[in-house]
C-alpha atoms as a PDB file:
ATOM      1  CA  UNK A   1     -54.287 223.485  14.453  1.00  0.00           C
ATOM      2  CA  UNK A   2     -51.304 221.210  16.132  1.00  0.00           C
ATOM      3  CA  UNK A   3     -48.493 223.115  17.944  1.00  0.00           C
ATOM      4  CA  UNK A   4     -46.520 221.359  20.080  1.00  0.00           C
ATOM      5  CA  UNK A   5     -43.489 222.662  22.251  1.00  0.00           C
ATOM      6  CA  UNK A   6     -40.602 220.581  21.343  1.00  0.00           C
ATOM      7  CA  UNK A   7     -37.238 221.638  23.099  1.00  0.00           C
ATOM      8  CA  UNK A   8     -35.921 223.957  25.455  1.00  0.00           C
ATOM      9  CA  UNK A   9     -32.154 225.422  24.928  1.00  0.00           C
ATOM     10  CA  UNK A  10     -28.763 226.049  27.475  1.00  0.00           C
ATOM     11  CA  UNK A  11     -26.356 227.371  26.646  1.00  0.00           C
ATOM     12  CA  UNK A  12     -23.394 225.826  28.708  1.00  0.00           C
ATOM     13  CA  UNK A  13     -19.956 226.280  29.745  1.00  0.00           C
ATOM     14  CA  UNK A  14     -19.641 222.533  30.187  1.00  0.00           C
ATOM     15  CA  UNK A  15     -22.385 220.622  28.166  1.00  0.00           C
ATOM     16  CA  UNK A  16     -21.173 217.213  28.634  1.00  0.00           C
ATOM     17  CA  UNK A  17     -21.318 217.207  31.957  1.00  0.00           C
ATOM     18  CA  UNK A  18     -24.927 218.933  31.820  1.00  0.00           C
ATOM     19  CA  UNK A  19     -25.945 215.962  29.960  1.00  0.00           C
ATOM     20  CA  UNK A  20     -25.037 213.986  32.422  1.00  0.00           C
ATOM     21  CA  UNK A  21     -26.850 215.357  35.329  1.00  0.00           C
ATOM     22  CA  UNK A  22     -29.997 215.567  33.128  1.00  0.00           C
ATOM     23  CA  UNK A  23     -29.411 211.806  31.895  1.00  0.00           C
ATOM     24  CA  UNK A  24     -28.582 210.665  35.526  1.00  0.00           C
ATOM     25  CA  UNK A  25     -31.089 212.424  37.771  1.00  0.00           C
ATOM     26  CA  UNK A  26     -33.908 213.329  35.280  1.00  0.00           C
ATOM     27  CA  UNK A  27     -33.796 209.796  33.119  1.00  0.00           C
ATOM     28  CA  UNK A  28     -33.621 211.734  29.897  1.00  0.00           C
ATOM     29  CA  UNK A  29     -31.972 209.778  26.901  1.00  0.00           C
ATOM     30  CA  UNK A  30     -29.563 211.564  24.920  1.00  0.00           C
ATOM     31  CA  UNK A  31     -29.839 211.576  21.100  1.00  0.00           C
ATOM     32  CA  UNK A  32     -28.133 208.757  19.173  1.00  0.00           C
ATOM     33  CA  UNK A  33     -25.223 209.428  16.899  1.00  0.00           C
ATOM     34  CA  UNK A  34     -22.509 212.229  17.280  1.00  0.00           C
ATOM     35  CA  UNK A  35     -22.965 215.713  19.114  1.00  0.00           C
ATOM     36  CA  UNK A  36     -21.987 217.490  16.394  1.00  0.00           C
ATOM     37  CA  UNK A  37     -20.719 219.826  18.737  1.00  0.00           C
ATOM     38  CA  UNK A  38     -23.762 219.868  21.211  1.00  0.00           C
ATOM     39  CA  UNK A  39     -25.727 217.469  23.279  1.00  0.00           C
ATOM     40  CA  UNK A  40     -29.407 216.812  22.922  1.00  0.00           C
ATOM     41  CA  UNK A  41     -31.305 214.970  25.298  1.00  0.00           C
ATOM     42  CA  UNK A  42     -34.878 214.176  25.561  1.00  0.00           C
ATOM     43  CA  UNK A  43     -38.248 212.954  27.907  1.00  0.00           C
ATOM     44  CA  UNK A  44     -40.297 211.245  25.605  1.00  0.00           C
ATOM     45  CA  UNK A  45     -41.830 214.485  24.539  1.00  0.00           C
ATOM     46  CA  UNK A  46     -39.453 217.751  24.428  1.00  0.00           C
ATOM     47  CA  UNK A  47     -36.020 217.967  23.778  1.00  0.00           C
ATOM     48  CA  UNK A  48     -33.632 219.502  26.082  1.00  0.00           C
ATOM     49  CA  UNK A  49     -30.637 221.115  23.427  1.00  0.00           C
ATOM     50  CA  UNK A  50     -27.336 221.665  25.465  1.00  0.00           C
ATOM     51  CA  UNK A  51     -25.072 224.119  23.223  1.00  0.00           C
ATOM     52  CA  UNK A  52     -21.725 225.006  24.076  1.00  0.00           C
ATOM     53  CA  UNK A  53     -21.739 228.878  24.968  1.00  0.00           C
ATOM     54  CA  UNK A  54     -19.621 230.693  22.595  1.00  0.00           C
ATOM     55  CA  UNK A  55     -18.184 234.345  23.070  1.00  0.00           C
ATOM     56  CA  UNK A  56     -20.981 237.312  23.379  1.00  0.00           C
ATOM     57  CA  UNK A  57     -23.515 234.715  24.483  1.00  0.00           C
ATOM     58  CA  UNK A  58     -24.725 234.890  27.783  1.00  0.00           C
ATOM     59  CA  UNK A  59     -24.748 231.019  29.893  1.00  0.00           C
ATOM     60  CA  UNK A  60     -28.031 229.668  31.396  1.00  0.00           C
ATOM     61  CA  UNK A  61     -31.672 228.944  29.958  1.00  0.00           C
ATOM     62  CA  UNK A  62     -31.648 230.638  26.135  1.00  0.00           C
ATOM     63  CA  UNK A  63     -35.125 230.118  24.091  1.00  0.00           C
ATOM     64  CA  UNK A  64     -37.800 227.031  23.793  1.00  0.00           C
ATOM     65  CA  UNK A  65     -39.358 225.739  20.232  1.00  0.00           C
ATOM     66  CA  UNK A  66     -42.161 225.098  19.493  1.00  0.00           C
ATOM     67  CA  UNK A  67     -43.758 222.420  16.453  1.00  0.00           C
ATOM     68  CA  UNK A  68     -46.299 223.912  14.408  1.00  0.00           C
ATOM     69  CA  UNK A  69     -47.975 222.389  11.399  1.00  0.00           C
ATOM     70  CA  UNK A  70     -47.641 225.106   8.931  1.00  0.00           C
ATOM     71  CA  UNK A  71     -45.037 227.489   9.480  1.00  0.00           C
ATOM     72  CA  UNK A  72     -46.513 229.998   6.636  1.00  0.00           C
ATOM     73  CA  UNK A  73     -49.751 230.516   8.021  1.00  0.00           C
ATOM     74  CA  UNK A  74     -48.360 231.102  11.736  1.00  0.00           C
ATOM     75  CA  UNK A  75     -46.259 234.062   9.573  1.00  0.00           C
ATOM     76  CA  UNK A  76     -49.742 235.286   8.490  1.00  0.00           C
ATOM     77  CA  UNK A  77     -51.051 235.874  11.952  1.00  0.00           C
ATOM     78  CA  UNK A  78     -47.623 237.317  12.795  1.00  0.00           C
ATOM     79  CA  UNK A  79     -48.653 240.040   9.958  1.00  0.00           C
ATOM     80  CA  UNK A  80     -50.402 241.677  12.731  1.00  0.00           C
ATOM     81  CA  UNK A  81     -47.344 242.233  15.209  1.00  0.00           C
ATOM     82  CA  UNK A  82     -45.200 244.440  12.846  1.00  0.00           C
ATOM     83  CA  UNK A  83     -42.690 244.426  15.769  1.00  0.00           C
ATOM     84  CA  UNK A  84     -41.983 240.725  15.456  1.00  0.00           C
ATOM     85  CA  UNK A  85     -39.479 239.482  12.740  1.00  0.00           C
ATOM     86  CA  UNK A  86     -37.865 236.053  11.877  1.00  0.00           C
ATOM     87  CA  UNK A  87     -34.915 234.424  10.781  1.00  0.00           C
ATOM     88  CA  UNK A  88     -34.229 231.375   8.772  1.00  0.00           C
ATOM     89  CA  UNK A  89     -31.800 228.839  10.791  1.00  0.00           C
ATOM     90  CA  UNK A  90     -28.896 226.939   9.743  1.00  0.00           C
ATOM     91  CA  UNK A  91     -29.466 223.196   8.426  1.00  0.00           C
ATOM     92  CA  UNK A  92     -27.184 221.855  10.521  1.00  0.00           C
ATOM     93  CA  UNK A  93     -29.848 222.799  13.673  1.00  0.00           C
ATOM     94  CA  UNK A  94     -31.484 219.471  13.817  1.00  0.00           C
ATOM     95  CA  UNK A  95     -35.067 220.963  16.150  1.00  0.00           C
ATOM     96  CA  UNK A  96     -35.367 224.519  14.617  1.00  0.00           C
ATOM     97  CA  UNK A  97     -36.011 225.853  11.002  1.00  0.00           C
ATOM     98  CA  UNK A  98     -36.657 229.203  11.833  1.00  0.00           C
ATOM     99  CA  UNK A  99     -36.160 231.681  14.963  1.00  0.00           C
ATOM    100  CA  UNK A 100     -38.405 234.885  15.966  1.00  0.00           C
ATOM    101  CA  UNK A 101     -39.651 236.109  18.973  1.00  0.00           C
ATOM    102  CA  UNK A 102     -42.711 237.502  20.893  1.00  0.00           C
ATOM    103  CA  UNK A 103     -43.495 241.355  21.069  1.00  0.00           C
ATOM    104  CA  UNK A 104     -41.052 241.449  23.891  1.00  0.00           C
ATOM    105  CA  UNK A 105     -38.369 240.182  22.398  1.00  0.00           C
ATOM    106  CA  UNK A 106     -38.587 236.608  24.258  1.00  0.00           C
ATOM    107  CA  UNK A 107     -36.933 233.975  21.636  1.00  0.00           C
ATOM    108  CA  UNK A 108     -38.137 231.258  20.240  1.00  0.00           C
ATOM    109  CA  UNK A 109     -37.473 228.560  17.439  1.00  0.00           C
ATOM    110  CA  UNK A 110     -40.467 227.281  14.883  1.00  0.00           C
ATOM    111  CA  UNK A 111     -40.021 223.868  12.777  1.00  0.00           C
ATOM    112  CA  UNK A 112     -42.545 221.943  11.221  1.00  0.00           C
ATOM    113  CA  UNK A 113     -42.695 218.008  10.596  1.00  0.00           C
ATOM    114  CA  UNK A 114     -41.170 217.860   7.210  1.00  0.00           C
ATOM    115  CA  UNK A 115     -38.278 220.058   7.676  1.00  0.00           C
ATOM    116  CA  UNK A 116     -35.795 218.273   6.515  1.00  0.00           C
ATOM    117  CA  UNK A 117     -32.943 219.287   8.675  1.00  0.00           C
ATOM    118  CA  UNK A 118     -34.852 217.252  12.085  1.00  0.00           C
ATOM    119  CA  UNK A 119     -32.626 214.543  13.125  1.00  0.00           C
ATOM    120  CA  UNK A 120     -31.965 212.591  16.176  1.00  0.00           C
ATOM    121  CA  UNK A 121     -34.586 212.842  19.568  1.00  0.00           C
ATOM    122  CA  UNK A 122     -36.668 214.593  17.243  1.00  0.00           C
ATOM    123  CA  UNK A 123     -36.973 211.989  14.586  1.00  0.00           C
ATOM    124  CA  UNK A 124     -36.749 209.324  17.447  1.00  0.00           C
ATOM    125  CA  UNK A 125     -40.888 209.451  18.462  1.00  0.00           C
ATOM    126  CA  UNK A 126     -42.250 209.465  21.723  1.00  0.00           C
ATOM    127  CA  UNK A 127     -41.815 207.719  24.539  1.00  0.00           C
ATOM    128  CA  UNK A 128     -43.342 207.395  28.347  1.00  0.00           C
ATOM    129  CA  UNK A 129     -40.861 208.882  31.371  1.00  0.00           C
ATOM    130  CA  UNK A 130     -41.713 209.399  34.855  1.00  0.00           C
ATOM    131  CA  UNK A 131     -39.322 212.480  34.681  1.00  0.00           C
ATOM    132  CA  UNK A 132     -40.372 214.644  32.374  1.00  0.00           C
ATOM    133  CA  UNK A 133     -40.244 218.781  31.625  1.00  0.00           C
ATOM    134  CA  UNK A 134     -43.654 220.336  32.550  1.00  0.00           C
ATOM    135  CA  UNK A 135     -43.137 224.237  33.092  1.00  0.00           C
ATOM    136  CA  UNK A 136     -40.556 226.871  30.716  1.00  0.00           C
ATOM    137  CA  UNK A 137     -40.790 230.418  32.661  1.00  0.00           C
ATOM    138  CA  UNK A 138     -40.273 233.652  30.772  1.00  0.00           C
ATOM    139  CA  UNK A 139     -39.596 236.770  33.286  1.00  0.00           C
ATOM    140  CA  UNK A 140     -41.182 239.787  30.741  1.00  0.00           C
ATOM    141  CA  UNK A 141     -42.748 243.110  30.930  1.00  0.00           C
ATOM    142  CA  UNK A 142     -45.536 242.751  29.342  1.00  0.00           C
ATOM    143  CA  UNK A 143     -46.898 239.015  30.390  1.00  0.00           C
ATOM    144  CA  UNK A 144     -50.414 239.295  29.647  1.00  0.00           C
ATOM    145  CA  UNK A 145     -49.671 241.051  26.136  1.00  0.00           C
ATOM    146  CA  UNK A 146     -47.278 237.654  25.495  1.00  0.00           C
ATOM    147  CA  UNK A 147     -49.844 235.195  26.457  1.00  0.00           C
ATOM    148  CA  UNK A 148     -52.154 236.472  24.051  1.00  0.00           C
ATOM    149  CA  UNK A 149     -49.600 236.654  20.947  1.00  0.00           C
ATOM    150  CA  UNK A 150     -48.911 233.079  21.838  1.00  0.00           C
ATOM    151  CA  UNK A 151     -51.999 231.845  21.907  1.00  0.00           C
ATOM    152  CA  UNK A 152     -53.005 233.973  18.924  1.00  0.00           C
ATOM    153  CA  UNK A 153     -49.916 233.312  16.730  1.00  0.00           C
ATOM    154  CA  UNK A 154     -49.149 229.323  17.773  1.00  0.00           C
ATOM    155  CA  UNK A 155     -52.704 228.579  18.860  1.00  0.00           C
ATOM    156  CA  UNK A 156     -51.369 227.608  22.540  1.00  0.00           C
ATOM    157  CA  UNK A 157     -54.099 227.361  24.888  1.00  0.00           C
ATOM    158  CA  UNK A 158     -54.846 230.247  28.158  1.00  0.00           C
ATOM    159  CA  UNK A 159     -54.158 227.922  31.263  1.00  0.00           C
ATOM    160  CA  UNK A 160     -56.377 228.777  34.378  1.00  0.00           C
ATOM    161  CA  UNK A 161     -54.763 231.104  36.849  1.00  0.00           C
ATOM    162  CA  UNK A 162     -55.019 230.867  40.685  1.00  0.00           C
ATOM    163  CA  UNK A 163     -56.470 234.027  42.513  1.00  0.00           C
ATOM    164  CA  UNK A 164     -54.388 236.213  43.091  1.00  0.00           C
ATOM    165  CA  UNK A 165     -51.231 234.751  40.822  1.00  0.00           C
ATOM    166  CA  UNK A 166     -49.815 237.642  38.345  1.00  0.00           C
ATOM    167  CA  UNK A 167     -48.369 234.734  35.983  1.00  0.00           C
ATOM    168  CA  UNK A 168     -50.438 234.220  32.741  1.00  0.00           C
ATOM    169  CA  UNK A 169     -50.020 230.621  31.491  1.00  0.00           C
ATOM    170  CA  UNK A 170     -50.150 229.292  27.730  1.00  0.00           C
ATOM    171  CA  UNK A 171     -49.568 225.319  27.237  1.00  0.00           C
ATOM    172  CA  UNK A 172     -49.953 222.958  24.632  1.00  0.00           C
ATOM    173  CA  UNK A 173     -51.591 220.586  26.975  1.00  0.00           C
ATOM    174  CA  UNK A 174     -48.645 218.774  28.120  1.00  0.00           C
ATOM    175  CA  UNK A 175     -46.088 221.926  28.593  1.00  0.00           C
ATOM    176  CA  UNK A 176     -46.495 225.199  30.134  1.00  0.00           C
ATOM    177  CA  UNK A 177     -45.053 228.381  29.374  1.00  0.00           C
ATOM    178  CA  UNK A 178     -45.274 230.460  32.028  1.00  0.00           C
ATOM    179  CA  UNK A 179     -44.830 234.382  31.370  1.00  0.00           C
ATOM    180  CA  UNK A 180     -44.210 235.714  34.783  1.00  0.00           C
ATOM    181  CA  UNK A 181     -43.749 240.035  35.169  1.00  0.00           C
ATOM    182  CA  UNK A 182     -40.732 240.949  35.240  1.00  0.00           C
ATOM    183  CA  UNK A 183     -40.042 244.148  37.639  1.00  0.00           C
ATOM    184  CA  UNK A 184     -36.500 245.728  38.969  1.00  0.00           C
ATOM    185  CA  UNK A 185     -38.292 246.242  42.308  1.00  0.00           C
ATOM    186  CA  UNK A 186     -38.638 242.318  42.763  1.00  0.00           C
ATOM    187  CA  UNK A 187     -34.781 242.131  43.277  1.00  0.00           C
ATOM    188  CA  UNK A 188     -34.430 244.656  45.802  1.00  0.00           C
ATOM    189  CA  UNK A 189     -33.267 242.071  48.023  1.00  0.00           C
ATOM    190  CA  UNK A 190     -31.099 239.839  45.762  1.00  0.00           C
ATOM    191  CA  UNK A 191     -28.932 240.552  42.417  1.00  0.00           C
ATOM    192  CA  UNK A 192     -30.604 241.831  39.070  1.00  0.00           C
ATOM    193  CA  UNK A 193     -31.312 239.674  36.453  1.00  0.00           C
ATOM    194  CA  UNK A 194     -32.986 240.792  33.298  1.00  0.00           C
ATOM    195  CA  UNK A 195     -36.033 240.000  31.743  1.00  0.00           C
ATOM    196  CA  UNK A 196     -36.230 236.418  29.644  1.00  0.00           C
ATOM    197  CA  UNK A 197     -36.282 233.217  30.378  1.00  0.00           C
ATOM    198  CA  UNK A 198     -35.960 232.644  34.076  1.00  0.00           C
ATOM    199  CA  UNK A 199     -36.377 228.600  35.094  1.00  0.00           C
ATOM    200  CA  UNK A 200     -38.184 225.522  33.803  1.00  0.00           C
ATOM    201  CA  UNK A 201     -39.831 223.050  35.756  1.00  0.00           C
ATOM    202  CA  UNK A 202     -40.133 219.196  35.910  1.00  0.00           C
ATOM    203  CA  UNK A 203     -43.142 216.789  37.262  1.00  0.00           C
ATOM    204  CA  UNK A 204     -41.621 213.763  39.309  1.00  0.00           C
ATOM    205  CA  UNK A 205     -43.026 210.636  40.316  1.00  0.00           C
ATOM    206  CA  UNK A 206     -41.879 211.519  43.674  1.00  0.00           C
ATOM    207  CA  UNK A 207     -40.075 213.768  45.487  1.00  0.00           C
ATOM    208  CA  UNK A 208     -38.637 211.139  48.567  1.00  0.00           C
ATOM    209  CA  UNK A 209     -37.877 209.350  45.559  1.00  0.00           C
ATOM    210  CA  UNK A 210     -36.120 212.321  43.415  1.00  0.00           C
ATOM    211  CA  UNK A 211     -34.039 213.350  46.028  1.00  0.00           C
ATOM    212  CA  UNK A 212     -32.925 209.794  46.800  1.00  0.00           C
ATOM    213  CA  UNK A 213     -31.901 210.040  43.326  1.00  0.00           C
ATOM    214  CA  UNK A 214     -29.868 213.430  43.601  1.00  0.00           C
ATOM    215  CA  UNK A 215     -27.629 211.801  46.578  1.00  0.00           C
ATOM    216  CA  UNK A 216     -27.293 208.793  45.178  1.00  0.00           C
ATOM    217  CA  UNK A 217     -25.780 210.714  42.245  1.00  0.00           C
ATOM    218  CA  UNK A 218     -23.579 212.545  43.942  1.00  0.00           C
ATOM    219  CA  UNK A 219     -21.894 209.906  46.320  1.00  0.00           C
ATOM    220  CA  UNK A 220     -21.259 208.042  43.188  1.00  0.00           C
ATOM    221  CA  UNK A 221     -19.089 211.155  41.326  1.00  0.00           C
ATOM    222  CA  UNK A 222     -18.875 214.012  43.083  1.00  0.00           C
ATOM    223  CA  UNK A 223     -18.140 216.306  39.887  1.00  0.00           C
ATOM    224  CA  UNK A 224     -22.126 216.041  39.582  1.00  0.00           C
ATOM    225  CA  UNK A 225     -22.756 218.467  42.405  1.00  0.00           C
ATOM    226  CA  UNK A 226     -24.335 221.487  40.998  1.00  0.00           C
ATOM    227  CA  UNK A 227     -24.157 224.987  42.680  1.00  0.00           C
ATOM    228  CA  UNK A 228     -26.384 225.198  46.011  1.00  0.00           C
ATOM    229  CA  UNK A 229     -29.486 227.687  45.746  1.00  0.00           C
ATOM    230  CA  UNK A 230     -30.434 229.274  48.782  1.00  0.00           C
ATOM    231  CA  UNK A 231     -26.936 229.974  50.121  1.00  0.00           C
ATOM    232  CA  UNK A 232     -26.352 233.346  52.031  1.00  0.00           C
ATOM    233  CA  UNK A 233     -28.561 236.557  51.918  1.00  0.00           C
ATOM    234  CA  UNK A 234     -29.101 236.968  48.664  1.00  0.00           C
ATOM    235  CA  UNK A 235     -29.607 233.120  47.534  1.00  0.00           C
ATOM    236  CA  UNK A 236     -32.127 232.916  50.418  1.00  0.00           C
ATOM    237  CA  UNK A 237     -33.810 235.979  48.960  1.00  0.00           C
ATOM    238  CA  UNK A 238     -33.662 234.927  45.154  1.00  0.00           C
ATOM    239  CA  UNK A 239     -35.083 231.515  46.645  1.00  0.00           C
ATOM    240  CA  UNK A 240     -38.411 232.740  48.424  1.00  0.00           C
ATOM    241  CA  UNK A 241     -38.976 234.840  45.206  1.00  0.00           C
ATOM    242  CA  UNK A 242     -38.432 231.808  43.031  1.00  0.00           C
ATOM    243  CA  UNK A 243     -40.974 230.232  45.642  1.00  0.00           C
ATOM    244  CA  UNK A 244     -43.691 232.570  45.424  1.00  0.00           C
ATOM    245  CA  UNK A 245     -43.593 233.057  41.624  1.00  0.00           C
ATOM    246  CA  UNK A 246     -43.156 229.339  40.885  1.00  0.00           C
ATOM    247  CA  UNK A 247     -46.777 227.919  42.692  1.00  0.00           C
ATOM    248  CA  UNK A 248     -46.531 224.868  40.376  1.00  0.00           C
ATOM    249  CA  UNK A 249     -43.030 224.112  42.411  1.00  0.00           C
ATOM    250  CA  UNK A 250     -42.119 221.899  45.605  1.00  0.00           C
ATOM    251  CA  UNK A 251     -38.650 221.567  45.785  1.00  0.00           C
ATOM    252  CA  UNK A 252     -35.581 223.686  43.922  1.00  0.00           C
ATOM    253  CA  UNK A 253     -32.356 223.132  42.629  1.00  0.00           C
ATOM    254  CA  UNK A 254     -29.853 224.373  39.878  1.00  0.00           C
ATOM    255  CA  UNK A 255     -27.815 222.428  37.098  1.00  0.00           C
ATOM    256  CA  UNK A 256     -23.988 222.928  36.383  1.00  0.00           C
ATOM    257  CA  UNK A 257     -24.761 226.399  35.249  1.00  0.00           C
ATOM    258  CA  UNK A 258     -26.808 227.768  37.365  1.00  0.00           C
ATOM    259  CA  UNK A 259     -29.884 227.122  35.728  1.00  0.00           C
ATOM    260  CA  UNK A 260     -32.671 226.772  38.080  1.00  0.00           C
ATOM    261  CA  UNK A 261     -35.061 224.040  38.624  1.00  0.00           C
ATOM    262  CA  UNK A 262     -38.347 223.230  40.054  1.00  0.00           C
ATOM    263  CA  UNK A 263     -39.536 219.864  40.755  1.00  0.00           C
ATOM    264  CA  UNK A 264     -42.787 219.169  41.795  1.00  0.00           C
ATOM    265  CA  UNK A 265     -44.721 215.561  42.358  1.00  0.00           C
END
């Protein structure tokens, strides 16, 4: 059975100039035609959906989709988590037909080939990139319970853990989702942030050559500088967590809202 995650979501504050530092420093091509009020930009393989935040929505990372062949029988092996509901989406969302969510409540969007309302990156077909999104993280309390509804529900495959990692790891061979425990006890030493979706990841052809990139980006427009990580107590704490619970990571940054990145070779 084919399931294949297709986008990851942000909500943003600013999402033009989001697309910009994803188009600019990632290579990602943004969707032809007009935004329709969003941006959408893509690596070849998964779509990166940049959607204005709107009152009562919190900014940052939201939910990743995910392509599935038949949406009715993935609602038949749902039958068996009474916990988990769905909802169908508006037509005018051109990546998602429906939205539901794992037993702890982590979101996520399911559309299948024919839907008619795909449009854009995700009618565009694939393409190579040596930028590309590898890794979505998901901070939750219950990450080994997760792993197995995904891999039960979309059919996503159990990645191999390293000793002594606490992550659990589902992919579809080319993308990981990473569901990492979430614990109040990790952020003794930094501010609080809830459980849900925490960073995503990208594989680079080379990190000399990535952060060549970044300056180069910024001495040409200066509006492209994202917030530092790392800065002051409690960035350097958030930072070595982020370090230890991302081992797939080398080097760390955020986007225009805060969103943070790992990049690794």
């Amino acid at each position: 059975m084919f399931a294949k995650i297709n986008h990851v979501a942000i909500m943003s504050s600013n999402f033009t100039l989001q697309s910009q530092f994803y188009e600019i420093l990632f290579g990602m091509r943004r969707a032809d035609g007009p935004s329709q009020g969003a941006i959408t930009v893509g690596d070849g393989y998964v779509g990166l959906n940049i959607n204005p935040r709107k009152p009562g929505r919190p900014g940052g990372l939201d939910h990743f989709g995910v392509q599935v062949e038949d949406v009715e029988s993935v609602f038949e092996r749902m039958e068996k988590y009474p916990e988990v509901k769905w909802l169908k989406r508006p037509s005018s969302r051109p990546y998602a037909g429906i939205t539901t969510h794992d037993p702890d409540g982590n979101l996520f969007d399911l559309s299948q080939a024919k839907m008619t309302n795909r449009t854009g990156i995700y009618t565009a077909g694939e393409w190579e990139q040596d930028r590309y999104i590898s890794h979505f993280a998901l901070r939750t309390l219950n990450p080994q319970k997760c792993a197995e509804f995904y891999c039960d529900v979309l059919q996503l495959n159990l990645a191999n853990r390293q000793e002594g990692d606490e992550n659990y790891y589902v992919t579809d061979g080319r993308i990981t989702i990473v569901l990492a425990p979430w614990d109040i006890t990790n952020y003794a030493n930094t501010g609080i942030s809830r459980a849900g979706p925490d960073h995503f990841a990208f594989k680079v052809e080379s990190l000399a050559a990535f952060k060549d990139s970044y300056q180069a980006m910024i001495d040409r427009n200066l509006t492209l500088i994202p917030p530092p990580v790392g800065m002051g107590p409690e960035g350097k704490a958030r930072l070595e967590f982020l370090t230890r619970i991302a081992p797939y990571t080398q080097h760390h940054l955020s986007d225009h809202d805060s969103v943070l990145i790992g990049v690794a070779e």
